[in-house]
Protein backbone atom coordinates (compact mmCIF):
# COMPACT_ATOMS: atom_id res chain seq x y z
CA UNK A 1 -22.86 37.32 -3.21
CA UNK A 2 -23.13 33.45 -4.59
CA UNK A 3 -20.79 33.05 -7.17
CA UNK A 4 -21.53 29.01 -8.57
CA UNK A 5 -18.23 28.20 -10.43
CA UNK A 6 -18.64 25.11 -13.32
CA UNK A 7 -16.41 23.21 -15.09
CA UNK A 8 -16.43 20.11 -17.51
CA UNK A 9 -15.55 16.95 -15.64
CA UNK A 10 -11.80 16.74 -17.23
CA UNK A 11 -8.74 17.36 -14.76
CA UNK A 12 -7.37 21.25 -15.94
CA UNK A 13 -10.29 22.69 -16.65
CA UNK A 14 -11.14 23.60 -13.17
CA UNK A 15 -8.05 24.13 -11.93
CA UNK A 16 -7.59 27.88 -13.73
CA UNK A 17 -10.71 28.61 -12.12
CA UNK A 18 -9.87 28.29 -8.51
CA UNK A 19 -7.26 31.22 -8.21
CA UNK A 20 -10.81 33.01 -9.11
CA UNK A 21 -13.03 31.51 -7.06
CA UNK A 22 -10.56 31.60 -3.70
CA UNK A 23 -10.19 34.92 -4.37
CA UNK A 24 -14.03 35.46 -4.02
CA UNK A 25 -14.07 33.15 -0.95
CA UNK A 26 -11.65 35.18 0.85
CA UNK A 27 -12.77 38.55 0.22
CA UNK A 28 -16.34 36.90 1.89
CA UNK A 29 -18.45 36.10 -1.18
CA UNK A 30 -20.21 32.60 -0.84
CA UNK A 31 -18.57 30.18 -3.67
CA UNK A 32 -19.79 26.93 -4.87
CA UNK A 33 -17.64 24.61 -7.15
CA UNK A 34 -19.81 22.22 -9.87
CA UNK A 35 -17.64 19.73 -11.56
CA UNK A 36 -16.78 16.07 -11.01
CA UNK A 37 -15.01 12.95 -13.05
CA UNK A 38 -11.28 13.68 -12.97
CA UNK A 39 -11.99 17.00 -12.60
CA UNK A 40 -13.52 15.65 -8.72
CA UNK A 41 -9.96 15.57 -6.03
CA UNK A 42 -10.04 12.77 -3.91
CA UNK A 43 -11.43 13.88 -0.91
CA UNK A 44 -12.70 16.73 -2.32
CA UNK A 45 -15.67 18.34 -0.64
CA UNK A 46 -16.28 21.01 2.45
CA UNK A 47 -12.71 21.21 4.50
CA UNK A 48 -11.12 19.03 2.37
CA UNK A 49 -7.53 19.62 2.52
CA UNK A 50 -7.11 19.32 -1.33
CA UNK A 51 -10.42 21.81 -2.48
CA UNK A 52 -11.36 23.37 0.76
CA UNK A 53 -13.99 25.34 -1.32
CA UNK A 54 -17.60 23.68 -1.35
CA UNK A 55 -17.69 21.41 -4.23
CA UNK A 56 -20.72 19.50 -5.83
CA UNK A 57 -20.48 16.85 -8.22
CA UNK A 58 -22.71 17.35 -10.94
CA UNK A 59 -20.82 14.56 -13.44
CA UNK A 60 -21.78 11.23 -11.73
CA UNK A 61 -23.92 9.67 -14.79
CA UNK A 62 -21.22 11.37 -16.73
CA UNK A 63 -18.82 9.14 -18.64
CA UNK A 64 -15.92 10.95 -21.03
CA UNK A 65 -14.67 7.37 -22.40
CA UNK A 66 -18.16 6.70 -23.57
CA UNK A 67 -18.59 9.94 -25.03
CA UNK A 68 -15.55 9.93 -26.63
CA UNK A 69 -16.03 6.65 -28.38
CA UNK A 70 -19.23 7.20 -29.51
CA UNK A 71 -18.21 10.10 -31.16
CA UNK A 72 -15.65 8.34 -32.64
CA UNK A 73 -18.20 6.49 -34.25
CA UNK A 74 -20.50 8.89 -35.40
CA UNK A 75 -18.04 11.53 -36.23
CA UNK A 76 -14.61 9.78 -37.28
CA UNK A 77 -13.45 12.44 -39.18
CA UNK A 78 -13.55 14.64 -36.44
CA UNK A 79 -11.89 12.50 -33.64
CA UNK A 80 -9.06 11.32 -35.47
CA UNK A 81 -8.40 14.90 -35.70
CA UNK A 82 -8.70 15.83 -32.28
CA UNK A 83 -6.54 12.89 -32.14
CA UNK A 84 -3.49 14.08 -33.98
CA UNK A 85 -3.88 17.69 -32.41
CA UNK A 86 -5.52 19.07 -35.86
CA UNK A 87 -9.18 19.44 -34.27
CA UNK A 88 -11.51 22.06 -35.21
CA UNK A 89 -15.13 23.40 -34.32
CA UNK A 90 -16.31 19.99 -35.26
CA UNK A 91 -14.80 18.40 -32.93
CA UNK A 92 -15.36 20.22 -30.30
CA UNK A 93 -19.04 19.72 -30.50
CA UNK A 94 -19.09 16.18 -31.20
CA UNK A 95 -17.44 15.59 -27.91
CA UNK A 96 -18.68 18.91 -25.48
CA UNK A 97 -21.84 18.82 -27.58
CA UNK A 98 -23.17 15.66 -25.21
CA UNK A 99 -21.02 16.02 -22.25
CA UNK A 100 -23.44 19.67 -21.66
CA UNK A 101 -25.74 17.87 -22.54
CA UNK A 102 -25.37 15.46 -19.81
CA UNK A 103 -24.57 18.11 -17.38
CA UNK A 104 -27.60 20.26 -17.79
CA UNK A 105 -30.28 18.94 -15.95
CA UNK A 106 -28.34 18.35 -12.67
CA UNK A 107 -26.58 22.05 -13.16
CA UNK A 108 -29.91 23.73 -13.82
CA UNK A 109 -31.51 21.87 -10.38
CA UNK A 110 -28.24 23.16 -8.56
CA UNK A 111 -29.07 26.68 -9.55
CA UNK A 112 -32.50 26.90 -8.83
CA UNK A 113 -31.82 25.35 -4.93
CA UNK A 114 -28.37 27.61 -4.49
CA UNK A 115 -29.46 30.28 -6.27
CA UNK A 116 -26.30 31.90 -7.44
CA UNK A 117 -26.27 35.37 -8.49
CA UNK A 118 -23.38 35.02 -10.88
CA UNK A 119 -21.91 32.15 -12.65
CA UNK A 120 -18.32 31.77 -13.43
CA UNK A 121 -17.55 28.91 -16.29
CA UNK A 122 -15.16 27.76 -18.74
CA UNK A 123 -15.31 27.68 -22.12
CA UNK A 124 -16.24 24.11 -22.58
CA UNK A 125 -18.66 23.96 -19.70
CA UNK A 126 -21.47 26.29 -21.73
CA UNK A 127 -24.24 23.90 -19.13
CA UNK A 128 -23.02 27.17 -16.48
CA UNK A 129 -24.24 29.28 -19.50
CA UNK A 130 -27.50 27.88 -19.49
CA UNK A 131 -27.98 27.44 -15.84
CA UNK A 132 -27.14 31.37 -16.11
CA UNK A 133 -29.39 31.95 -18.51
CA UNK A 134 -32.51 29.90 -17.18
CA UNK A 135 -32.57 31.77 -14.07
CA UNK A 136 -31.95 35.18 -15.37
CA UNK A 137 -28.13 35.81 -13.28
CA UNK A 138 -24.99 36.85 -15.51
CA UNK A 139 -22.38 34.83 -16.76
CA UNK A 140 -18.87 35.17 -17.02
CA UNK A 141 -16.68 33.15 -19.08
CA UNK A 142 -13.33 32.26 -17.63
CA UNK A 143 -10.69 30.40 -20.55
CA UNK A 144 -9.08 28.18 -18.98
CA UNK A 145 -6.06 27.70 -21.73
CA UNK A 146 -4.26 29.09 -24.74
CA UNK A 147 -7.19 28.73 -27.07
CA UNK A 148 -9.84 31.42 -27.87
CA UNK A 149 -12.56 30.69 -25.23
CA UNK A 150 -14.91 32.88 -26.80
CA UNK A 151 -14.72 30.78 -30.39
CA UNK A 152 -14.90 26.90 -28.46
CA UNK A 153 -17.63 27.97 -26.20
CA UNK A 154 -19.53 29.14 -29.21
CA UNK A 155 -18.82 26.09 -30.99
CA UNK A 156 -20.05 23.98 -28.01
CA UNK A 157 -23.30 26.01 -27.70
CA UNK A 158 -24.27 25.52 -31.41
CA UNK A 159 -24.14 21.54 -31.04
CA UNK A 160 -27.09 19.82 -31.29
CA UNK A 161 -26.78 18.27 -28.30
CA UNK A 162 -26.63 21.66 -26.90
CA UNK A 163 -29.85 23.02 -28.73
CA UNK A 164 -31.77 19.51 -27.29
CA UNK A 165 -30.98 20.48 -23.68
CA UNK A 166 -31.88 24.22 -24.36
CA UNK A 167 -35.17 23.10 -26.01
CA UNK A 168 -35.40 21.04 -22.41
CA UNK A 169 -35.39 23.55 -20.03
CA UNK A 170 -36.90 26.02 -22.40
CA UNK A 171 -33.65 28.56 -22.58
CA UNK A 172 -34.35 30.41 -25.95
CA UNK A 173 -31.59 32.22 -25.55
CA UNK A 174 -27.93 32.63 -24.25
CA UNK A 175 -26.75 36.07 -23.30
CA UNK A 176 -23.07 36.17 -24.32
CA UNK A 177 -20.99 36.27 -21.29
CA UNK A 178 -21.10 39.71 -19.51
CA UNK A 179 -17.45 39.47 -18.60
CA UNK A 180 -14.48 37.01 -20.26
CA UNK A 181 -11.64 36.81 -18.39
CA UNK A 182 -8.29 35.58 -20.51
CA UNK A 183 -5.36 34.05 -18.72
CA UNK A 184 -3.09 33.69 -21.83
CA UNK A 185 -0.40 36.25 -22.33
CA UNK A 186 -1.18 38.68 -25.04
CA UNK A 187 2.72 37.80 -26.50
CA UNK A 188 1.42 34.39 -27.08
CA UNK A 189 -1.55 34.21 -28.55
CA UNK A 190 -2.54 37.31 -29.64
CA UNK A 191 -5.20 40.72 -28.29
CA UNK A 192 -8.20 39.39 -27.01
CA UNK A 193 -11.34 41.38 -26.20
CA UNK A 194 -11.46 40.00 -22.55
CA UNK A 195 -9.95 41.36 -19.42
CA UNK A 196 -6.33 39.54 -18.49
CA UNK A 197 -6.40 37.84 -15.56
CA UNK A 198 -2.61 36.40 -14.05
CA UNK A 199 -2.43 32.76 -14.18
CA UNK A 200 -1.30 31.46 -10.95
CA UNK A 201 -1.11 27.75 -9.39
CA UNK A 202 -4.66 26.35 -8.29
CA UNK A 203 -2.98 25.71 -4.81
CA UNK A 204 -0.04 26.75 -2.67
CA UNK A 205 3.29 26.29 -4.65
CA UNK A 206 5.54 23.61 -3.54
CA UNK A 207 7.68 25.92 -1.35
CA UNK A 208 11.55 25.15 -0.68
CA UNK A 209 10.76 23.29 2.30
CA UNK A 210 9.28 20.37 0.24
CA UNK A 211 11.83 20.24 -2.45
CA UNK A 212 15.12 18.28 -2.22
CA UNK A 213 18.08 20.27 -1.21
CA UNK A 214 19.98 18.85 -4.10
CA UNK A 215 17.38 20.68 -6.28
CA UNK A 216 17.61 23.78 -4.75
CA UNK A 217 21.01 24.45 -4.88
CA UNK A 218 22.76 25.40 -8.21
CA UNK A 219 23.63 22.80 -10.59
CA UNK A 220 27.15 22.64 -12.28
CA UNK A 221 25.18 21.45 -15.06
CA UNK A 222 21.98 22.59 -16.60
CA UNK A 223 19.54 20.88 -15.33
CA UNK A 224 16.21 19.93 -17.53
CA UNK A 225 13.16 19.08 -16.15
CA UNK A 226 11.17 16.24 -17.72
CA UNK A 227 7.53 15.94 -16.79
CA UNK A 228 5.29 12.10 -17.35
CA UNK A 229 3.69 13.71 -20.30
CA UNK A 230 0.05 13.07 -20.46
CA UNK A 231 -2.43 11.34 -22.77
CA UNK A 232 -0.98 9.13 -25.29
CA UNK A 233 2.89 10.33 -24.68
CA UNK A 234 2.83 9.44 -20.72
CA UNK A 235 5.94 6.94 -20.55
CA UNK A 236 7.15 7.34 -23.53
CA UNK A 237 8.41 11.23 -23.02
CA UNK A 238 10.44 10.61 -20.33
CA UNK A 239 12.45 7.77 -21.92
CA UNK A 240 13.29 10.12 -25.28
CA UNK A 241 14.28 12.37 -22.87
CA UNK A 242 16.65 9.65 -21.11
CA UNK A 243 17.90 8.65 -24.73
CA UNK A 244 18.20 11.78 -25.99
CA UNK A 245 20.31 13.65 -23.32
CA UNK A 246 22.72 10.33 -23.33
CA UNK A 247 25.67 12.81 -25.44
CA UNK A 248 24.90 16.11 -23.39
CA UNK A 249 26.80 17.21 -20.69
CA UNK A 250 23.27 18.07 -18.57
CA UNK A 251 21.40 16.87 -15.49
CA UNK A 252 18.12 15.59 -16.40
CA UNK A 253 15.32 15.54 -13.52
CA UNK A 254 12.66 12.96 -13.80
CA UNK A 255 9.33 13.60 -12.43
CA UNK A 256 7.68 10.49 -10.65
CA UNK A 257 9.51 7.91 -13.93
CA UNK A 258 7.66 4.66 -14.23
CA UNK A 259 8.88 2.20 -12.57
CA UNK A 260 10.78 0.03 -15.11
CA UNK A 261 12.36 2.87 -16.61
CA UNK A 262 13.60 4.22 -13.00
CA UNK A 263 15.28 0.89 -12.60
CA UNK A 264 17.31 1.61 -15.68
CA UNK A 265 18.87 4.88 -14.94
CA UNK A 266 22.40 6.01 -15.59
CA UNK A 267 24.41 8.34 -14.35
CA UNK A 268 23.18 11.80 -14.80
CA UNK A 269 19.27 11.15 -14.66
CA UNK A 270 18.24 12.00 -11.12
CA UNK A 271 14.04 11.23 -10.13
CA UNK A 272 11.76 13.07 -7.89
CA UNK A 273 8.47 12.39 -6.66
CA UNK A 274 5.48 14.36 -7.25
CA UNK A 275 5.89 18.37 -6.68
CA UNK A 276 4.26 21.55 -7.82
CA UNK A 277 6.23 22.48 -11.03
CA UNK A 278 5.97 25.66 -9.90
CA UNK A 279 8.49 25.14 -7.13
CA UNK A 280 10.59 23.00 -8.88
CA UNK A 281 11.58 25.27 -12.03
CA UNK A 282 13.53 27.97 -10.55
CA UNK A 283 15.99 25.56 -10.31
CA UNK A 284 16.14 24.56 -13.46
CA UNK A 285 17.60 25.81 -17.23
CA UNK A 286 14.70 24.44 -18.72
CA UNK A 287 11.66 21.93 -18.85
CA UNK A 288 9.98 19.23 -21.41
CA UNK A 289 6.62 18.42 -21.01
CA UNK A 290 3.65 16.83 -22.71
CA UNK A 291 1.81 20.12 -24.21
CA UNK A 292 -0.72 20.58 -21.97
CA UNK A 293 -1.86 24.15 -21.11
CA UNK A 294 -1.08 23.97 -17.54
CA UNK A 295 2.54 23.10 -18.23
CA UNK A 296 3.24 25.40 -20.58
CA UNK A 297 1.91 28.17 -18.89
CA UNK A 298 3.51 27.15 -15.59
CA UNK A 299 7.05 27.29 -17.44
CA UNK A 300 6.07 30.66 -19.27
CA UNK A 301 5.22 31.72 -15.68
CA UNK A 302 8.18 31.29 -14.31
CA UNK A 303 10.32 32.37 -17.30
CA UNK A 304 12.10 28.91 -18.30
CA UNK A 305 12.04 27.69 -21.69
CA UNK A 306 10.81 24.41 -22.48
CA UNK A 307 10.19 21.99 -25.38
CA UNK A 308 6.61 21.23 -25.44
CA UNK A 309 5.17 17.82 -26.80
CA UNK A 310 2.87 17.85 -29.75
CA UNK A 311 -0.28 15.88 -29.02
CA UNK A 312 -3.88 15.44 -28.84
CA UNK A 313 -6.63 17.70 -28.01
CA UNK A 314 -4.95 21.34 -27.58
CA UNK A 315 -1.44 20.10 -27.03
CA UNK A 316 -0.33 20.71 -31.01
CA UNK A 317 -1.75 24.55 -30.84
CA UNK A 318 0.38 25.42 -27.71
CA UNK A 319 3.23 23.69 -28.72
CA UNK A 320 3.28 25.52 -31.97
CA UNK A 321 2.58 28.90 -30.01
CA UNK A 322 5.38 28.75 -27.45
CA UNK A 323 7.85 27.74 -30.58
CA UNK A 324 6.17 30.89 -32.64
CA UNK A 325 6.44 33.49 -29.51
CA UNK A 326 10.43 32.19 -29.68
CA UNK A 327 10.00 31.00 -25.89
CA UNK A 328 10.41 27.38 -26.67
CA UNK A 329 10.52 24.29 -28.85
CA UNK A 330 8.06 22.13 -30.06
CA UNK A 331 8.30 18.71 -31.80
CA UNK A 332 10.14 15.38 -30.69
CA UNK A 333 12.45 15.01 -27.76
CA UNK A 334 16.17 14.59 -29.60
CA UNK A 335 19.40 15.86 -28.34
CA UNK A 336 19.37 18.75 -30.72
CA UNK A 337 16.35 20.02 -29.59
CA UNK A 338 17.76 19.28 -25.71
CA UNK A 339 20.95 21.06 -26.80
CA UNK A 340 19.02 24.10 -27.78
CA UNK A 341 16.79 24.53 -24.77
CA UNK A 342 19.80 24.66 -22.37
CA UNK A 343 22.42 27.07 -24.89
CA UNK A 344 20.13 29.35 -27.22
CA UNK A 345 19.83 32.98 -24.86
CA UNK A 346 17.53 33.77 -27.39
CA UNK A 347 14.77 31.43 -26.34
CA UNK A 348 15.92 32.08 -22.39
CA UNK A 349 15.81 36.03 -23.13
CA UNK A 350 12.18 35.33 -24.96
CA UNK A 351 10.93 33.25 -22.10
CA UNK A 352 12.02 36.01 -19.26
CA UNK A 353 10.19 38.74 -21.05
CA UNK A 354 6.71 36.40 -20.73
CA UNK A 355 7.66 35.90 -17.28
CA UNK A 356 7.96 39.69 -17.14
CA UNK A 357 4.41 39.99 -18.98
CA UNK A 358 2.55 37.53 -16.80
CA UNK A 359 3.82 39.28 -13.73
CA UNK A 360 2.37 42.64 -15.07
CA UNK A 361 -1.08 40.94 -15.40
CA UNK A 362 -3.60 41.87 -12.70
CA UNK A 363 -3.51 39.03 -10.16
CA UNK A 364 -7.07 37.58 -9.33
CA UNK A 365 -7.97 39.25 -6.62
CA UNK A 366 -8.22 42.68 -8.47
CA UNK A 367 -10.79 40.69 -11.28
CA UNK A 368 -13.22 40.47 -7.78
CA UNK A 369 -14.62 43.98 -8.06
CA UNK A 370 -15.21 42.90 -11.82
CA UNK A 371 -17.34 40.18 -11.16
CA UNK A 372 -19.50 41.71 -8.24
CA UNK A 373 -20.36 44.58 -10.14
CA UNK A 374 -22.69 42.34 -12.41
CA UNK A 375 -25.11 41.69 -9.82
């Protein structure tokens, strides 16, 4: 079986994908990864050491920046929104509307010369759906973060942007998905008609070997992870975090600090370098981060609890659903909030019975059968 995978060209929107699609690979189904931008590894290709899947880049003419300020122009409403974390449907297609757009025609050639028989895509990347749909395979729609896939994929697909590339390679109609898989824990955000699927790591986790011994060995202190952030908060995160833990009696961790504020570090603020969160938590009482899906998962995953960063894009909604499940914090980085994360057993006791939930979801491997029973 051909299985063509496709994500938008945005770094953590494949990366859910690929527990998926190496499951596939190893039980001896043919995959084929179709992304690109910053979604696009260096090195990343046939062998590579960082995707050793096949991977084609169908996002070369693609460029987000442009996109995105163009729809800030034409919709302004809408992008400040997305901006301050408040987006809606709207938004959603004045951005994804064009990118799809722009994907299309090199994802519809790419089908009809691989010919897949199923394509796996996330919610964003509806161009899979229509490469599905022009030549007649199923499609199966994979989220790919804490918000309802099924609601921003339909969003996306009733752009007009969308409709111009349908009306272009004459797809009348779009099939909804014959299978949505849904990595989110039910606890979190709520039933959802599609089958669960465990979230797990895109790649190996960081095992012991690569982490300091320092970090692996208890701390008399508890120790806080602090992440770089992303978007708009990079920098600025791990400084609050510096500032704000001045009065606690904790050990904060700093993952790969810039380098003016690593210069200016006191005594109880320790740095590392760049390592799979994943390997680095069970070491630690807790973790701040930016708000992005992949880090708050990642801590759900393995049962910390963190104060999560509300920001652009999706970052507000999964803040405000790890703080509603009682596993977290969101908001700013002050040393109440710090104090909290490290001495409240509630949100500890809150975050182990996630970890407990995630663990009872059906790995990836068992979603295989699922997916080659379409064809």
């Amino acid at each position: 079986m051909r299985v063509l995978v496709v994500a938008t060209p945005l770094t953590g929107h494949l990366a859910p994908l690929l527990p998926l699609a190496h499951a596939l690979w190893d039980s001896g189904h043919e995959v084929l990864l179709a992304a690109g931008g910053d979604a696009l590894p260096a090195g990343a290709g046939p062998g590579s050491p960082t995707h050793p899947l096949p991977f084609i880049d169908i996002a070369r003419n693609v460029r987000i920046g442009r996109l995105a300020a163009r729809s800030l122009v034409t919709h302004p409403a809408a992008a400040r929104a997305e901006l301050a974390g408040r987006g809606s449907e709207a938004g959603l297609r004045s951005l994804f509307g064009p990118v799809n757009e722009e994907l299309t025609d090199t994802l519809v050639t790419v089908a009809e010369q691989w010919r897949p028989d199923v394509v796996v895509h996330e919610p964003l990347a509806v161009a899979g759906a229509l490469a599905a749909a022009r030549h007649g395979v199923p499609a199966v729609l994979h989220e790919n973060g804490l918000h309802d896939g099924a609601a921003a994929f339909g969003a996306v697909l009733d752009s007009k942007a969308v409709a111009r590339a349908r009306h272009r390679h004459s797809v009348h109609e779009v099939p909804a998905p014959a299978v949505t898989l849904t990595i989110a824990p039910a606890s979190v955000v709520g039933l959802r008609d599609g089958l669960p699927v465990r979230p797990v790591p895109a790649g190996p986790p960081s095992g012991t070997e690569h982490v300091p011994g320092w970090l692996r060995a208890p701390s008399e202190r508890p120790r806080i992870l602090v992440t770089r952030g992303g978007g708009p908060v990079r920098g600025s995160l791990q400084a609050s975090a510096v500032q704000a833990a001045a009065q606690l009696d904790c050990e904060l961790v700093l993952v790969r600090p810039a380098g003016r504020l690593a210069r200016q570090l006191g005594p109880g603020v320790r740095t590392i370098g760049r390592l799979a969160p994943d390997g680095v938590l069970p070491g630690c009482a807790a973790v701040v981060h930016g708000g992005g899906a992949a880090s708050v998962l990642t801590a759900l995953t393995a049962g910390v609890p963190q104060l999560a960063l509300p920001g652009p894009g999706d970052r507000r909604h999964n803040a405000a659903l790890v703080e509603g499940r009682g596993a977290g914090l969101a908001g700013p980085v002050t040393g109440e909030a710090l104090h909290r994360l490290v001495h409240d057993g509630e949100l500890a006791a809150a975050a182990r019975e996630v970890r407990a939930e995630i663990a009872a979801m059906p790995p990836p491997q068992a979603r295989v059968d699922v997916v080659t029973a379409l064809i």
